[in-house]
PDB file of N, CA and C in Angstrom:
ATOM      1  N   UNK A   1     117.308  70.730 125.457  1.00  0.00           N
ATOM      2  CA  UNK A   1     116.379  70.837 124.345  1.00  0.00           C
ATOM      3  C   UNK A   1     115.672  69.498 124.181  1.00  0.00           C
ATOM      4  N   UNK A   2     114.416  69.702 124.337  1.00  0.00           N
ATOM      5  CA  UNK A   2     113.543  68.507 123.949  1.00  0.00           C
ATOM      6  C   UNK A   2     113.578  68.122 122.689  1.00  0.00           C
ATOM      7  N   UNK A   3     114.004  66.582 122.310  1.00  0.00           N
ATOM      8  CA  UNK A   3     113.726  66.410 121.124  1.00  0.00           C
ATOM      9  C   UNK A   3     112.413  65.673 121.252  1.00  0.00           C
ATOM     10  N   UNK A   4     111.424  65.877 120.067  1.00  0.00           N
ATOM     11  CA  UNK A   4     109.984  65.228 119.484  1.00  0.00           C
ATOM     12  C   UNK A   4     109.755  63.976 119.314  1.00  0.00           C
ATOM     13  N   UNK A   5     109.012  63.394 120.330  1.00  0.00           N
ATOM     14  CA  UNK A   5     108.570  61.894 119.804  1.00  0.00           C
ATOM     15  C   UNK A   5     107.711  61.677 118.880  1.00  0.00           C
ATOM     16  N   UNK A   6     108.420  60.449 118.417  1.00  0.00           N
ATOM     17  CA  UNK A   6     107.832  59.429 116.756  1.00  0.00           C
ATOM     18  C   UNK A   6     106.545  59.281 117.488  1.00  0.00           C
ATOM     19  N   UNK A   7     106.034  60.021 116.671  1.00  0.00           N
ATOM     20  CA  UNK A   7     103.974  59.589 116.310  1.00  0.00           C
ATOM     21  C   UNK A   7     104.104  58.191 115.796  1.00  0.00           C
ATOM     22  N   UNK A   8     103.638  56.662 116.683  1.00  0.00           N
ATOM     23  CA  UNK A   8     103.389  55.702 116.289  1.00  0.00           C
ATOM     24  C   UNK A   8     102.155  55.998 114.880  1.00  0.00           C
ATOM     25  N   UNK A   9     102.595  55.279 113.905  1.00  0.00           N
ATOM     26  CA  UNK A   9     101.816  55.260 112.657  1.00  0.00           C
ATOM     27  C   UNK A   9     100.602  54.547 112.981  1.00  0.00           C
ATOM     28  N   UNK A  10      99.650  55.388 112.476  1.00  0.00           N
ATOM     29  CA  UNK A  10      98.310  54.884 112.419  1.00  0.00           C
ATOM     30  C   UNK A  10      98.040  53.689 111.578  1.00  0.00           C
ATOM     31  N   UNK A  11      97.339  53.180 111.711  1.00  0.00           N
ATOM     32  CA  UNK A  11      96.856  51.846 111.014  1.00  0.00           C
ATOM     33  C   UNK A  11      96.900  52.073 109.627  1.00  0.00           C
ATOM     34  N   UNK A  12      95.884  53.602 109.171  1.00  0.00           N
ATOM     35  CA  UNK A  12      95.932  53.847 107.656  1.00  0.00           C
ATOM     36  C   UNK A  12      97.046  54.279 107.306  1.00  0.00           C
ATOM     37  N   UNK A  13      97.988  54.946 108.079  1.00  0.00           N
ATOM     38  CA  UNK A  13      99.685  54.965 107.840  1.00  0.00           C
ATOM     39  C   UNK A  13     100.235  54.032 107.048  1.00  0.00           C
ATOM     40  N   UNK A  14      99.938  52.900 108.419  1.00  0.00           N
ATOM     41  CA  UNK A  14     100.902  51.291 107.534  1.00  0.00           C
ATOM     42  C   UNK A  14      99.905  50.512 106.655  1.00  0.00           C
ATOM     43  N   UNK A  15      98.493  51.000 106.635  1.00  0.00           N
ATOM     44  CA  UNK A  15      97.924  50.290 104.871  1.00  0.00           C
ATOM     45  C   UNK A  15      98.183  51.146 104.481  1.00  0.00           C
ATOM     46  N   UNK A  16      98.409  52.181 103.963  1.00  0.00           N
ATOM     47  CA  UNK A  16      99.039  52.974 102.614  1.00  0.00           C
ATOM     48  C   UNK A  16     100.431  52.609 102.072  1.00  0.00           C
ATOM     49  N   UNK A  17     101.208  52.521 103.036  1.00  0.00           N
ATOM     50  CA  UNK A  17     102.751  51.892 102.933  1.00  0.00           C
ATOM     51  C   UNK A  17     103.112  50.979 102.912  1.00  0.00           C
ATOM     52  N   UNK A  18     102.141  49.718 103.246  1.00  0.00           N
ATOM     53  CA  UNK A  18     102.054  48.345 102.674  1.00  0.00           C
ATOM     54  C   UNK A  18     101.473  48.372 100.865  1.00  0.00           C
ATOM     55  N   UNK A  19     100.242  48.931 100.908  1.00  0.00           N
ATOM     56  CA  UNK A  19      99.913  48.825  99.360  1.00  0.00           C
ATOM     57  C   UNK A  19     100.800  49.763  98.082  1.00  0.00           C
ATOM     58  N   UNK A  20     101.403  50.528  98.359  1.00  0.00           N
ATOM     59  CA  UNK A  20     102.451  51.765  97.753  1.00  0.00           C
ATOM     60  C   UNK A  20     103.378  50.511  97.223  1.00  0.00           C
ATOM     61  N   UNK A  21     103.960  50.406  98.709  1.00  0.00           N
ATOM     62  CA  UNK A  21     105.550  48.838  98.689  1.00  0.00           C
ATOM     63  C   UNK A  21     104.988  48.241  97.504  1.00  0.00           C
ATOM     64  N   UNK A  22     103.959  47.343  97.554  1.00  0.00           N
ATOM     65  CA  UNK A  22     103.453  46.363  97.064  1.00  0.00           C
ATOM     66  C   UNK A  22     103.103  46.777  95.257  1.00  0.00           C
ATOM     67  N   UNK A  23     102.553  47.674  95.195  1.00  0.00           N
ATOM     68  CA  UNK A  23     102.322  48.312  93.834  1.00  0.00           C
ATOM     69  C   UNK A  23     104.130  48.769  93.435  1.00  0.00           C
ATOM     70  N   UNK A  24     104.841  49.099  94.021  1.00  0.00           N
ATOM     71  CA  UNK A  24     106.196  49.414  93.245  1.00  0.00           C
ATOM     72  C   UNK A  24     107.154  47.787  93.275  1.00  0.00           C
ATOM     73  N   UNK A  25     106.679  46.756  94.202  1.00  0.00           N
ATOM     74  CA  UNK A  25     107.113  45.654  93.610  1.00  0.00           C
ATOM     75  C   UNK A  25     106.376  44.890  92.449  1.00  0.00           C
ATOM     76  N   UNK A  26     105.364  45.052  92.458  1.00  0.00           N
ATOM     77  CA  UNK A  26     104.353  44.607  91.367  1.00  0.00           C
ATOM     78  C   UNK A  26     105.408  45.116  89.922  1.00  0.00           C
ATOM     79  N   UNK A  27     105.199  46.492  89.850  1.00  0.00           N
ATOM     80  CA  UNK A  27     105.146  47.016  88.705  1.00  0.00           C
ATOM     81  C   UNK A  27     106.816  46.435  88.669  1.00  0.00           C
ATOM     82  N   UNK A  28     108.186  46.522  89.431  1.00  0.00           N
ATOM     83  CA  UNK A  28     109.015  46.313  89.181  1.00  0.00           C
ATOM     84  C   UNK A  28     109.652  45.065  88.391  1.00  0.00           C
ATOM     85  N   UNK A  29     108.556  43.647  88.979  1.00  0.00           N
ATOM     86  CA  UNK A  29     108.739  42.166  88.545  1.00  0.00           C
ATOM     87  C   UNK A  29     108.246  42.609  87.149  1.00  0.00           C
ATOM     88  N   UNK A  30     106.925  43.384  86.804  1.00  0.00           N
ATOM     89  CA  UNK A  30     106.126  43.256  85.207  1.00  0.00           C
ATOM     90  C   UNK A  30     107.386  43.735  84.409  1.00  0.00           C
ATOM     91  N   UNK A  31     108.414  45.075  84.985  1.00  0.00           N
ATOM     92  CA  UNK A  31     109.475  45.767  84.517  1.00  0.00           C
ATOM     93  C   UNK A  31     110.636  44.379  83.757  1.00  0.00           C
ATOM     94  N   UNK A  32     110.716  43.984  84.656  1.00  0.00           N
ATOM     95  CA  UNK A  32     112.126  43.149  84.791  1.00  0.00           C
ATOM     96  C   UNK A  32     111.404  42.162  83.674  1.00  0.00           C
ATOM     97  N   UNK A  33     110.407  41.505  83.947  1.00  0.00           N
ATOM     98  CA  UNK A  33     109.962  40.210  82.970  1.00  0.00           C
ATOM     99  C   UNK A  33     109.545  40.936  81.630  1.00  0.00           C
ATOM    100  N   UNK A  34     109.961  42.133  81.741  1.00  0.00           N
ATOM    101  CA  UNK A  34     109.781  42.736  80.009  1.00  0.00           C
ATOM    102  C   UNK A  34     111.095  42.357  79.409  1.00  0.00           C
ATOM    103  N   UNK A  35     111.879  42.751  80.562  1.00  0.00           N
ATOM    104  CA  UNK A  35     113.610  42.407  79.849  1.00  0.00           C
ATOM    105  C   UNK A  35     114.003  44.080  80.222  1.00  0.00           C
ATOM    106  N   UNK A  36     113.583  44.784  81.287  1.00  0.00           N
ATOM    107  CA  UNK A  36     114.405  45.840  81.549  1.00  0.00           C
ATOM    108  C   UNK A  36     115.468  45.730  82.273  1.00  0.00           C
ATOM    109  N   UNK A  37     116.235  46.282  81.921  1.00  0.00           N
ATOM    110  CA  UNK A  37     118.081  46.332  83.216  1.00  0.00           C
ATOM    111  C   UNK A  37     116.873  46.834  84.690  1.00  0.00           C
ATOM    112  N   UNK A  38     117.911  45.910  85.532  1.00  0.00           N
ATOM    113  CA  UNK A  38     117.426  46.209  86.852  1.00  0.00           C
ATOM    114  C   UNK A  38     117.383  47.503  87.260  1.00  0.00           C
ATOM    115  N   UNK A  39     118.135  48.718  87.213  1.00  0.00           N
ATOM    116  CA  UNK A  39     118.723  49.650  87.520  1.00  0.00           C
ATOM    117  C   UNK A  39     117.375  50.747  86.716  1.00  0.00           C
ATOM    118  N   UNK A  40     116.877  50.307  85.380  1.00  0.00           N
ATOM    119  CA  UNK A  40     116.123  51.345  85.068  1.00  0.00           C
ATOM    120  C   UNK A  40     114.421  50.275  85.281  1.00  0.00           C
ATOM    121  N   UNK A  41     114.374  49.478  85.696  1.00  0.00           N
ATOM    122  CA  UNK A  41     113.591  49.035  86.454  1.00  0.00           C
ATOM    123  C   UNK A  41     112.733  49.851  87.609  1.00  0.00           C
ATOM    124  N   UNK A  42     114.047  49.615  88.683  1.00  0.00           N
ATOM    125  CA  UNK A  42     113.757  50.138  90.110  1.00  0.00           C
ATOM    126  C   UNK A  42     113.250  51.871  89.797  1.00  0.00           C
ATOM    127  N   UNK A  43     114.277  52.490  88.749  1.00  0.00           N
ATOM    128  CA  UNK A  43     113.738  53.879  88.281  1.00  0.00           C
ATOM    129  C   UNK A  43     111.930  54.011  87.745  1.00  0.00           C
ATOM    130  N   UNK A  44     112.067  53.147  87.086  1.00  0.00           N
ATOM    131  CA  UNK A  44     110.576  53.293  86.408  1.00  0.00           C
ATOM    132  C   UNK A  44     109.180  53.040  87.438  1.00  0.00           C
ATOM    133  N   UNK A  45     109.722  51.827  88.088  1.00  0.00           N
ATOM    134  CA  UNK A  45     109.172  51.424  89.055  1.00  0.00           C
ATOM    135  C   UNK A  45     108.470  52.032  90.238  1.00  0.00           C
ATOM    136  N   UNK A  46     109.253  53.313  90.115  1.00  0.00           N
ATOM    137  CA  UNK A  46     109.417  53.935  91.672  1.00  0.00           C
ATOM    138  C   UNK A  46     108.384  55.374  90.902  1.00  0.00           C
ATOM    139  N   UNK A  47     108.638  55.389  89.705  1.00  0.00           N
ATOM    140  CA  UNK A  47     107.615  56.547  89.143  1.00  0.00           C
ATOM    141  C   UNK A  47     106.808  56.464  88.881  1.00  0.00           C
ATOM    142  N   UNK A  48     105.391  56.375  89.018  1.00  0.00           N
ATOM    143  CA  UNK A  48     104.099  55.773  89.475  1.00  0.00           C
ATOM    144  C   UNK A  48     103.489  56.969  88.069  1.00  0.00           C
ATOM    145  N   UNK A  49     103.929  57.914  87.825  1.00  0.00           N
ATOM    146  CA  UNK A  49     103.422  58.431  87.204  1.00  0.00           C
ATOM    147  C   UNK A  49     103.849  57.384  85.488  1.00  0.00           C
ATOM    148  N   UNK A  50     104.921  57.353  84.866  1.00  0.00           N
ATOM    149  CA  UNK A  50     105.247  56.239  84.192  1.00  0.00           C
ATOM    150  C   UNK A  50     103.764  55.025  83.897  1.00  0.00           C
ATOM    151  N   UNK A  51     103.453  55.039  82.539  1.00  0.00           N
ATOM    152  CA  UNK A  51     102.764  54.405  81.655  1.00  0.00           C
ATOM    153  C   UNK A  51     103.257  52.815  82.011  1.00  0.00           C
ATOM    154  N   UNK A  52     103.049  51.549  82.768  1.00  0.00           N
ATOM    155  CA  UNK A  52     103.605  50.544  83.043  1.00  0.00           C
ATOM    156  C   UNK A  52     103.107  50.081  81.420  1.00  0.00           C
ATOM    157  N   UNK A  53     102.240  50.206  80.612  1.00  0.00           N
ATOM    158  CA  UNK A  53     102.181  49.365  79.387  1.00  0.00           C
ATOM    159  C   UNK A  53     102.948  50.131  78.605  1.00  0.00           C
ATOM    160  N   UNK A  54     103.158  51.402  78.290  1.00  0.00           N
ATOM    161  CA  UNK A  54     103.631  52.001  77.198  1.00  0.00           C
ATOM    162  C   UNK A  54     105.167  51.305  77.830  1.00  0.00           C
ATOM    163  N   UNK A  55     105.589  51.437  79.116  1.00  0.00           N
ATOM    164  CA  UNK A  55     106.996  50.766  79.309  1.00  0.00           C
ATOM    165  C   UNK A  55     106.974  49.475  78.609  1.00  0.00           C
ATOM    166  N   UNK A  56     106.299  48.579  79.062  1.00  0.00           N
ATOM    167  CA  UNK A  56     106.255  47.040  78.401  1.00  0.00           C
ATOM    168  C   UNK A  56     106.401  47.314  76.903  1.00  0.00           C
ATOM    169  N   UNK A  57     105.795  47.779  76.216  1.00  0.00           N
ATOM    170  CA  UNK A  57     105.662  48.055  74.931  1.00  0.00           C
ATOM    171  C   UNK A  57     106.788  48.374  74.145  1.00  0.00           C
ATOM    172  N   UNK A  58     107.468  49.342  74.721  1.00  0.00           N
ATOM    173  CA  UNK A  58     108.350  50.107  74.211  1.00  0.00           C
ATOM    174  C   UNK A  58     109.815  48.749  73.865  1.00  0.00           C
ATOM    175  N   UNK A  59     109.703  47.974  74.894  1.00  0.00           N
ATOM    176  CA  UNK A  59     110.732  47.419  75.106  1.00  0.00           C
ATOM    177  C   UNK A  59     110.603  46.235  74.255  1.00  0.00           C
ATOM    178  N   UNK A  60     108.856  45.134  74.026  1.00  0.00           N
ATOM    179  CA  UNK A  60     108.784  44.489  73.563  1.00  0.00           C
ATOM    180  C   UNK A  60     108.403  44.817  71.885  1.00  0.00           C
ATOM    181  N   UNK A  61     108.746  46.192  71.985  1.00  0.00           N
ATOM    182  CA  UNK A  61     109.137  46.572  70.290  1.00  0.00           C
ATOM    183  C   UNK A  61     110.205  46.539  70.116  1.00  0.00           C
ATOM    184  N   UNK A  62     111.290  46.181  70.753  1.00  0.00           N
ATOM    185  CA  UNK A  62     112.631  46.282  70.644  1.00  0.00           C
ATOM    186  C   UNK A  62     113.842  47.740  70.894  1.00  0.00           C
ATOM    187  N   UNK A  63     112.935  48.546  71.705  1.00  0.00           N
ATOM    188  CA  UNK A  63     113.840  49.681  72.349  1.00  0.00           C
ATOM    189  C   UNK A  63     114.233  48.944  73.537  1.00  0.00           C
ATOM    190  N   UNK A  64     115.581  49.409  73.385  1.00  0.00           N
ATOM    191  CA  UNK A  64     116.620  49.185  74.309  1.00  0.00           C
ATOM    192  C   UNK A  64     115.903  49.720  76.160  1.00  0.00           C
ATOM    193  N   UNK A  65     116.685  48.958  76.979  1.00  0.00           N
ATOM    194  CA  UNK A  65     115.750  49.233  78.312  1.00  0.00           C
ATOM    195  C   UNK A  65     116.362  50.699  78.938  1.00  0.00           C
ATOM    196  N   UNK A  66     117.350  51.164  78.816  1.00  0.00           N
ATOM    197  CA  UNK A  66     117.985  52.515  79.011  1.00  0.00           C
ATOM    198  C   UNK A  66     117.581  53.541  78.245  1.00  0.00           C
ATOM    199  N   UNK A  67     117.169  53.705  76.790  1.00  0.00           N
ATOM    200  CA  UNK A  67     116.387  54.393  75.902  1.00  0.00           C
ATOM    201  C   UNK A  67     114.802  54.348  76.425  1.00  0.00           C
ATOM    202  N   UNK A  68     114.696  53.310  76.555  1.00  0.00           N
ATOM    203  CA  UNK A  68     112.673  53.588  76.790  1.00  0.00           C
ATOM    204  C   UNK A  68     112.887  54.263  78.311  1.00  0.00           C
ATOM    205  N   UNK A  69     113.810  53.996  79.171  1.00  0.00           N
ATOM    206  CA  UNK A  69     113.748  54.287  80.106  1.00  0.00           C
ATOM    207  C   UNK A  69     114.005  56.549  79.541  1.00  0.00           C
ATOM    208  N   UNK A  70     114.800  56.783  79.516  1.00  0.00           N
ATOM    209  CA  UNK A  70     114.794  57.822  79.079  1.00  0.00           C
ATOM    210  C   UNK A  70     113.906  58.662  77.936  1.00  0.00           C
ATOM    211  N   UNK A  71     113.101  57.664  77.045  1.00  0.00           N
ATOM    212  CA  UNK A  71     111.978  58.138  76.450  1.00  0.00           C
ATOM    213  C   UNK A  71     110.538  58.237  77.562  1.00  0.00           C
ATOM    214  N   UNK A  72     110.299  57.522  78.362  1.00  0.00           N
ATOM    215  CA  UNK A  72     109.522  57.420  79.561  1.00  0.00           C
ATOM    216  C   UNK A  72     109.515  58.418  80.437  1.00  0.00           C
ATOM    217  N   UNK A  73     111.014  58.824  80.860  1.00  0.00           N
ATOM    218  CA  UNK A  73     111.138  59.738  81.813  1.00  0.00           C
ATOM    219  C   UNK A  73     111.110  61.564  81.312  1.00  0.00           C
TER     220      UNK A  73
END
């Protein structure tokens, strides 16, 4: 049985997956320097759909980073 060779990624392959990476580390450092736990960080981070200011907000009103994280999600 033949197994299928890896389609080398196209160029616009690896710029989409360079700028994606790059936008979920972005948003993760803005996460963390709000004062979120790492753990609901990387969560929020990774959900692109997620409000990155209403996150900031939430937290620099004084909701807890596990609560906004679950009011968010």
């Amino acid at each position: 049985m033949a197994t299928p060779e890896a389609r080398p990624a196209s160029w616009e392959d690896s710029v989409v997956s360079v700028t994606e990476d790059s936008v979920v580390r972005w948003r993760m450092l803005v996460l963390l320097r709000a004062g979120y736990a790492w753990d609901d960080a990387v969560e929020l981070a990774t959900e692109t759909g997620v409000d990155l200011h209403a996150a900031v907000d939430l937290v620099n009103r004084g909701c807890a980073s596990e609560t906004a994280r679950r009011i968010l999600l």
